[in-house]
N, C-alpha and C. Protein backbone atom coordinates (compact mmCIF):
# COMPACT_ATOMS: atom_id res chain seq x y z
N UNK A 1 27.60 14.30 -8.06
CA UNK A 1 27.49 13.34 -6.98
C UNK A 1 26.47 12.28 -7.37
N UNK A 2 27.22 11.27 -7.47
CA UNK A 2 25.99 9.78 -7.92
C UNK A 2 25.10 9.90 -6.59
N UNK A 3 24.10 9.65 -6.65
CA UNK A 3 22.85 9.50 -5.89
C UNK A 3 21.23 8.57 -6.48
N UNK A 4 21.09 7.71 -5.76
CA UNK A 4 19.87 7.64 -5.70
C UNK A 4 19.18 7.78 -4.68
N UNK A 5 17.67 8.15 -4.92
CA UNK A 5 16.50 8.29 -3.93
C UNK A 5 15.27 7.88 -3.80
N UNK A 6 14.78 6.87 -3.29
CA UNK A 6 13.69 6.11 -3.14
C UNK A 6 12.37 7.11 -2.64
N UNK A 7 11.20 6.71 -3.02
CA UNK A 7 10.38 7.09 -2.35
C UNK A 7 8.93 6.09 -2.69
N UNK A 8 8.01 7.17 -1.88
CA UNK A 8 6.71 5.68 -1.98
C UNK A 8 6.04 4.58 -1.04
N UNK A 9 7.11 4.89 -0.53
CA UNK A 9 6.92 3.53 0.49
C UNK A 9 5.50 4.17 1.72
N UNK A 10 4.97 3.24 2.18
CA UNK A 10 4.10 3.42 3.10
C UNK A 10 2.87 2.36 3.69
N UNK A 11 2.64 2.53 4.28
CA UNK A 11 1.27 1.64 5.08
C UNK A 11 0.16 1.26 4.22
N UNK A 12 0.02 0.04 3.73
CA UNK A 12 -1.26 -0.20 2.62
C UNK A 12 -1.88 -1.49 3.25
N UNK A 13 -3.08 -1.67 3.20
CA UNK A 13 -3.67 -2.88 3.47
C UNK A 13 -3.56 -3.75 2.68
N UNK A 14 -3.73 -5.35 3.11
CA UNK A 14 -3.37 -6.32 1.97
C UNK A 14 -4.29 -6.33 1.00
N UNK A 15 -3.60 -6.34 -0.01
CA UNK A 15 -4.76 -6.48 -1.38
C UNK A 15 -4.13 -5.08 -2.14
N UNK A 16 -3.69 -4.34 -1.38
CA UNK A 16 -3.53 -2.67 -2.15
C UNK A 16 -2.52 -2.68 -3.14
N UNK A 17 -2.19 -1.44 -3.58
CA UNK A 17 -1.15 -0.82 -4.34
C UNK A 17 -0.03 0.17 -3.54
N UNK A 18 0.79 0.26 -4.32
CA UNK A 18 1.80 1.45 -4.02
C UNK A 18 2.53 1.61 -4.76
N UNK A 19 3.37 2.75 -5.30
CA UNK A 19 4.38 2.75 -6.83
C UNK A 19 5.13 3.11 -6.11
N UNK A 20 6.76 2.43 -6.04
CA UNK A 20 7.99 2.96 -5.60
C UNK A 20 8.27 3.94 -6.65
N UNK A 21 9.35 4.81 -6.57
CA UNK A 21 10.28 5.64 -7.65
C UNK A 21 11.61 5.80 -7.06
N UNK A 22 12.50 5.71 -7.49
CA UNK A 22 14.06 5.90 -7.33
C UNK A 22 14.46 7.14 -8.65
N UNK A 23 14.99 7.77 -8.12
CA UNK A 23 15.39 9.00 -8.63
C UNK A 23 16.94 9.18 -8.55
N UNK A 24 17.16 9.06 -9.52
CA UNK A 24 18.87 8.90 -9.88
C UNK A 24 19.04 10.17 -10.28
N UNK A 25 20.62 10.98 -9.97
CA UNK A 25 21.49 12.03 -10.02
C UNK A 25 22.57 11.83 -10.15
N UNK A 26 23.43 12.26 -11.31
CA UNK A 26 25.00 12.13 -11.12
C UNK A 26 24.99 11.11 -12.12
N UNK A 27 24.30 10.84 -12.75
CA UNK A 27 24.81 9.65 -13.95
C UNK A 27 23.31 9.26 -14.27
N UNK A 28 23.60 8.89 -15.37
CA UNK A 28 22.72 8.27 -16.89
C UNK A 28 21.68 7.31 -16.26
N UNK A 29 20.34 6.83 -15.77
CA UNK A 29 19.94 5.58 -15.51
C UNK A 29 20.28 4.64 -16.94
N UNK A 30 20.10 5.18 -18.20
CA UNK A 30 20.50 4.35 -19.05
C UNK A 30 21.71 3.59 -19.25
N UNK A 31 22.69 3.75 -18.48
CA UNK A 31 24.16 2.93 -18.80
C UNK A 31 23.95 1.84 -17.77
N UNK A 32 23.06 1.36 -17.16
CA UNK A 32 23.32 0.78 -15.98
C UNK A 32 21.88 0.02 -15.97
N UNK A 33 21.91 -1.45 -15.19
CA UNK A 33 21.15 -2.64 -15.00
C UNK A 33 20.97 -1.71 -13.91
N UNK A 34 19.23 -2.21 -13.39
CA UNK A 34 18.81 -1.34 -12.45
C UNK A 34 18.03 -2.19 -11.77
N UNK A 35 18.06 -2.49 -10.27
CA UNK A 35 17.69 -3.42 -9.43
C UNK A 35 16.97 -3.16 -8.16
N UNK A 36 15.44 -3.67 -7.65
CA UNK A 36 15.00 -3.19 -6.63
C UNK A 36 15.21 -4.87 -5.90
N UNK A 37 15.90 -4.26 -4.49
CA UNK A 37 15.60 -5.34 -3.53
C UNK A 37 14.77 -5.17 -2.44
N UNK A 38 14.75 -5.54 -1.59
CA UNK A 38 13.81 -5.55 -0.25
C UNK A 38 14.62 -6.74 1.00
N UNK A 39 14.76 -5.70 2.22
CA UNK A 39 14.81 -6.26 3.01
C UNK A 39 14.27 -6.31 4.37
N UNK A 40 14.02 -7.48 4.88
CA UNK A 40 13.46 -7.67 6.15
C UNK A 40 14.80 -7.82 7.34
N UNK A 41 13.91 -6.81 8.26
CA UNK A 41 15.34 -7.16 9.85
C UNK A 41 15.68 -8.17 9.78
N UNK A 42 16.87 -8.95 9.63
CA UNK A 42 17.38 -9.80 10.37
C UNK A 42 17.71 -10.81 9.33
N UNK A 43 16.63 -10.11 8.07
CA UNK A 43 17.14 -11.41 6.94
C UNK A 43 18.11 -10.84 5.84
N UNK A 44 18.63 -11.75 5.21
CA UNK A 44 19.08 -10.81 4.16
C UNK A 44 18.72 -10.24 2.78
N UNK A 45 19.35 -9.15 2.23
CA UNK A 45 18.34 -8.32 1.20
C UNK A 45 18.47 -9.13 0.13
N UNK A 46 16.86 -9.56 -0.40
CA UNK A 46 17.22 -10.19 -1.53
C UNK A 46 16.13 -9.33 -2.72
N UNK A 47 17.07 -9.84 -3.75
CA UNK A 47 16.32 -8.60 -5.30
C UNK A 47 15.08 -9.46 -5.59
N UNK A 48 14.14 -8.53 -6.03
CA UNK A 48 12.78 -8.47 -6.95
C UNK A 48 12.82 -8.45 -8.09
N UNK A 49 13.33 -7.50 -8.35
CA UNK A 49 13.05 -7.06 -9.94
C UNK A 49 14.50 -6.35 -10.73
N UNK A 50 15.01 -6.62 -11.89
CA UNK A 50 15.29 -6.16 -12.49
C UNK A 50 15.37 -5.46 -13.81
N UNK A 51 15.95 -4.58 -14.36
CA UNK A 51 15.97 -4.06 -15.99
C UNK A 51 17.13 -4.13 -16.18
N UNK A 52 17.45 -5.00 -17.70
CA UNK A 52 18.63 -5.33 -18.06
C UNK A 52 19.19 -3.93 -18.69
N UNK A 53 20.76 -4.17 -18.47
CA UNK A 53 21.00 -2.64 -19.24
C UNK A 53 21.68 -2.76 -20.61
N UNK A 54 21.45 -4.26 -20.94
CA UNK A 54 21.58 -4.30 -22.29
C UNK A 54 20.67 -4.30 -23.57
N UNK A 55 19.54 -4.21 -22.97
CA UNK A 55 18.37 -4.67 -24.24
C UNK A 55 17.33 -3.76 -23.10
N UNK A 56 17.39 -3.43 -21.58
CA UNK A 56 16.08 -3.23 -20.90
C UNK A 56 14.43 -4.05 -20.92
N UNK A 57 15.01 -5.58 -20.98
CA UNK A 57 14.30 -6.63 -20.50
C UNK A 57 13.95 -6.30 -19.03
N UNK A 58 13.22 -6.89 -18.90
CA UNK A 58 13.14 -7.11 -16.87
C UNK A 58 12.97 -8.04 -16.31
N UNK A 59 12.98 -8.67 -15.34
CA UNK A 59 12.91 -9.91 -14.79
C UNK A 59 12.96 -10.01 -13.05
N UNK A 60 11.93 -10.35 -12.78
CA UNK A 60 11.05 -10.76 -11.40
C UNK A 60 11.57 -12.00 -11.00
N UNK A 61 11.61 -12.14 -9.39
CA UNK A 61 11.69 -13.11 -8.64
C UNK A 61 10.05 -13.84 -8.92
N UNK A 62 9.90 -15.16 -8.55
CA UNK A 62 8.53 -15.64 -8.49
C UNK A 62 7.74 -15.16 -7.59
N UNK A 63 8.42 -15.05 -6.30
CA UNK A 63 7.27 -14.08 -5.45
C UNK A 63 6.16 -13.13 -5.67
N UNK A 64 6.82 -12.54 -6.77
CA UNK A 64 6.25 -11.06 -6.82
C UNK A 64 5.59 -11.05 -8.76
N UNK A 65 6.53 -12.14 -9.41
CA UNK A 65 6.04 -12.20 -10.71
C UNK A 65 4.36 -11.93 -10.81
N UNK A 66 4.00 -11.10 -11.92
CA UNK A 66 2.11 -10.90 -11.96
C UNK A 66 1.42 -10.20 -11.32
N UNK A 67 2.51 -9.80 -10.02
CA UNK A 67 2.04 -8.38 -9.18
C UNK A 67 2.77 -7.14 -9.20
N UNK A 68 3.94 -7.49 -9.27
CA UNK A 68 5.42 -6.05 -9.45
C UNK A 68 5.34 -6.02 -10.63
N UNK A 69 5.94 -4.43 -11.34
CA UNK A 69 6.03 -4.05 -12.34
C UNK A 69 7.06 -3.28 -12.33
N UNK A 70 8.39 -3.70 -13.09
CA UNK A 70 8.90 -2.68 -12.59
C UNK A 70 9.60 -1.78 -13.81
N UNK A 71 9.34 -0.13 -14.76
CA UNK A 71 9.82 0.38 -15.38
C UNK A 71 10.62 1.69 -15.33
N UNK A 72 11.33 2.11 -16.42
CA UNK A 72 11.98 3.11 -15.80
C UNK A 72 11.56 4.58 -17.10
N UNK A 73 11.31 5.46 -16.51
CA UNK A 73 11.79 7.26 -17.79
C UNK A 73 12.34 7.77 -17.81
N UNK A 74 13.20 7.52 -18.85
CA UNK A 74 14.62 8.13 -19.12
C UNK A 74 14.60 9.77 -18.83
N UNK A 75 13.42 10.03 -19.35
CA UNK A 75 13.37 11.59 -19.11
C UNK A 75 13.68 12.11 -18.26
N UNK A 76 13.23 11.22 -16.64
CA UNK A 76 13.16 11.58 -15.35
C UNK A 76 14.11 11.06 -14.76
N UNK A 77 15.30 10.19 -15.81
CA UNK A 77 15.91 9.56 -14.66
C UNK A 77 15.30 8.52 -13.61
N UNK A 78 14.45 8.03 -13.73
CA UNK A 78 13.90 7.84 -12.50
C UNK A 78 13.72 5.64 -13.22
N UNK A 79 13.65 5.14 -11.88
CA UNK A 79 12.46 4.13 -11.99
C UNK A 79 12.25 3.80 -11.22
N UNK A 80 10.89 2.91 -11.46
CA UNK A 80 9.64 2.74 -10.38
C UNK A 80 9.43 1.42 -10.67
N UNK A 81 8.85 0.97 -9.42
CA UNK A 81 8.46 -0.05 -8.97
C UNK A 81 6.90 -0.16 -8.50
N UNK A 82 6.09 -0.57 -9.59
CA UNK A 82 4.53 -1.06 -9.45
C UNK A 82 3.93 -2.40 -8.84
N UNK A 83 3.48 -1.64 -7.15
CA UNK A 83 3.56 -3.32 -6.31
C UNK A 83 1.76 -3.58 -6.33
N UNK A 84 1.21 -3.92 -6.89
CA UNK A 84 0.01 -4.73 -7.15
C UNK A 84 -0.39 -5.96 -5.83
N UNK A 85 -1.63 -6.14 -5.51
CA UNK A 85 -2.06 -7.20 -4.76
C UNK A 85 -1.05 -7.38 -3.41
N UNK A 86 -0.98 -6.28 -2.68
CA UNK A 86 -0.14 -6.89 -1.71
C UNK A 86 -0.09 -7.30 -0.41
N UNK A 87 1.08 -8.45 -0.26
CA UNK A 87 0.31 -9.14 0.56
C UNK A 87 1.78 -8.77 1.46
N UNK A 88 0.87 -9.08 3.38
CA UNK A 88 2.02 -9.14 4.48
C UNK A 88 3.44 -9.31 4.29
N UNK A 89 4.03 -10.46 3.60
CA UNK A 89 4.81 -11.19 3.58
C UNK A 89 5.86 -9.87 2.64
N UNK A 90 5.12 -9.24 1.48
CA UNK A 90 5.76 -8.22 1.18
C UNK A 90 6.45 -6.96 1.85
N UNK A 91 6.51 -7.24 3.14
CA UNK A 91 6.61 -5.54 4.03
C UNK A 91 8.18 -5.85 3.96
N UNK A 92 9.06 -5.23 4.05
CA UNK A 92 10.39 -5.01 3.71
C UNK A 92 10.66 -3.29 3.83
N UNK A 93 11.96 -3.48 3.80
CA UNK A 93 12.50 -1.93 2.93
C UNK A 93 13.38 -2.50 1.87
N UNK A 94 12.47 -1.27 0.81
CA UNK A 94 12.90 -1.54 -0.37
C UNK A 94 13.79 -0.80 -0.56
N UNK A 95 14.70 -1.13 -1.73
CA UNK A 95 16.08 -0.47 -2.18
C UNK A 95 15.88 -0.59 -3.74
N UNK A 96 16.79 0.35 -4.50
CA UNK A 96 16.87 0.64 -5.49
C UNK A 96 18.67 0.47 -5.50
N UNK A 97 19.18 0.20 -6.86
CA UNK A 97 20.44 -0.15 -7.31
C UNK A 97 20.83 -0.49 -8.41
N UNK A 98 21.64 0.46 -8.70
CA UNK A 98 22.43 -0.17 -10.37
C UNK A 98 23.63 -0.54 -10.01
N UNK A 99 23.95 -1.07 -11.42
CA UNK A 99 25.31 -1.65 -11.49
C UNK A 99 25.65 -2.16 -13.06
N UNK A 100 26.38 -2.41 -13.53
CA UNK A 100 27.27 -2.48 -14.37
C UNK A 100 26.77 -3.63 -15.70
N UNK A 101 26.42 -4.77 -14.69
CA UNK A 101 26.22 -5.67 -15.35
C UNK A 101 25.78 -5.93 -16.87
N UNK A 102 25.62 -6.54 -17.67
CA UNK A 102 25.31 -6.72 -18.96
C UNK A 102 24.19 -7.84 -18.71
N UNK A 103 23.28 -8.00 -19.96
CA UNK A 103 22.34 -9.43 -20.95
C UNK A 103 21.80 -9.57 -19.33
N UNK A 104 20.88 -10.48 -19.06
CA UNK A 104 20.40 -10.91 -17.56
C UNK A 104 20.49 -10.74 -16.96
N UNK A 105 22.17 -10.77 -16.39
CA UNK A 105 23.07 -10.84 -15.50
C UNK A 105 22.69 -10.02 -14.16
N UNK A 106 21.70 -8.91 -14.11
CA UNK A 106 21.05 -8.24 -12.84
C UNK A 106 20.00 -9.31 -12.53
N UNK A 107 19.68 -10.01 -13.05
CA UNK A 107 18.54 -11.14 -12.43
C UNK A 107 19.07 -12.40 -11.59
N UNK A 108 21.02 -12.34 -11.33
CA UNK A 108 21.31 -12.97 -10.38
C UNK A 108 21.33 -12.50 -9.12
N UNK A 109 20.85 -10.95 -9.08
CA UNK A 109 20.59 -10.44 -7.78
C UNK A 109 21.94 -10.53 -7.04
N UNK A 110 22.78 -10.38 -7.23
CA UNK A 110 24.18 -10.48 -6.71
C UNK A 110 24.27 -9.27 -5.97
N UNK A 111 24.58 -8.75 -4.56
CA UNK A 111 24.91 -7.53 -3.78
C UNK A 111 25.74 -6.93 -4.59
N UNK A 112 27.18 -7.79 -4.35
CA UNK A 112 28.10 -6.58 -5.12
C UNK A 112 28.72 -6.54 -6.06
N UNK A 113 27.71 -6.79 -6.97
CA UNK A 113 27.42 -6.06 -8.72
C UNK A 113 26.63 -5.05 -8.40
N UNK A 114 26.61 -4.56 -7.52
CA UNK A 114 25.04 -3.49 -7.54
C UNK A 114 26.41 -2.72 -7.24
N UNK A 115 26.94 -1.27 -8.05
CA UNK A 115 27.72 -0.38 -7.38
C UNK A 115 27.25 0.56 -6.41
N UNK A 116 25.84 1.12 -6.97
CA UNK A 116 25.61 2.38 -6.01
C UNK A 116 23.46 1.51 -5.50
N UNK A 117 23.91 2.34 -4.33
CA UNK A 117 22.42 1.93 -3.79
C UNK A 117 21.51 3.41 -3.11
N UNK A 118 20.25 3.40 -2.81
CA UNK A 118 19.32 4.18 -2.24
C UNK A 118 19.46 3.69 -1.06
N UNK A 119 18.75 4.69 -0.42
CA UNK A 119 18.77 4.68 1.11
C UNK A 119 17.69 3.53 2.04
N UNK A 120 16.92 3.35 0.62
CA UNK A 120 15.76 2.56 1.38
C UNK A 120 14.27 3.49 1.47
N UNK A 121 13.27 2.62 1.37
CA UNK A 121 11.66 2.85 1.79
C UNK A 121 11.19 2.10 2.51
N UNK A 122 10.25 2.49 3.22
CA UNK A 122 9.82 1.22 3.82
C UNK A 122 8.25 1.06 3.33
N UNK A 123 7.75 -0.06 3.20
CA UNK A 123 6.77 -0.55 2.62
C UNK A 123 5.99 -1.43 3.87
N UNK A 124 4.95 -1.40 4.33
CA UNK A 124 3.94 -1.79 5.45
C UNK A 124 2.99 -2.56 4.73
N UNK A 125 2.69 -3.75 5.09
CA UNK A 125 1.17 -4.38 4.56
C UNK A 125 0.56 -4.92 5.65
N UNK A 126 -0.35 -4.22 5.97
CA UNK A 126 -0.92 -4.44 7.26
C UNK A 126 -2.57 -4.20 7.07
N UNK A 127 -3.40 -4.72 8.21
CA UNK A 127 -4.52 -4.18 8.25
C UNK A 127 -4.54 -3.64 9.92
């Protein structure tokens, strides 16, 4: 059963840290471009970060460029998302997602190129 599973998410004051992780089951994280988005009620989900699944480059929206980090261990299946300096504007629920894509091509943030998705975290920046 393909699955992913987010976790991490939680209440941090601005300025803090928090490390997402998505935990993939049922298939390879290596065959697959791997994509965290974030969304706010009412707006729509748009991507942060990606890892290409052709070379495993990565590539950030400007928002978040110099503060997100985002890598993955093959060992664990898993990848994570390193949110640095954060500020209000960041509170969302985050998502995790692969998909198919080849070379860049996850850095157009496209919905549905993403085949399979996580359930979501939610991420708080508050004081």
């Amino acid at each position: 059963q393909v699955q992913l599973v987010e976790s991490g998410g939680g209440l941090v004051q601005p300025g803090g840290s928090l490390r997402l992780s998505c935990r993939a089951s049922g298939f390879t994280l290596d065959d697959y471009a791997i994509g965290w988005f974030r969304q706010i009620p009412g707006k729509e989900r748009e991507g942060v970060s990606c890892i290409s699944r052709t070379d495993g480059s990565t590539y950030y929206v400007d928002s978040v460029k110099d503060r997100f980090t985002i890598s993955r261990d093959l060992t664990k299946n898993t990848v994570y998302l390193q949110m640095n300096r954060l500020a209000p504007e960041d509170t969302a629920v985050y998502y995790c997602a692969v998909g198919m894509m080849g070379f860049d091509y996850c850095s157009r943030f496209v919905i549905y190129e993403y085949d399979y998705w996580g359930q979501g975290t939610q991420v708080t920046v508050a004081s």
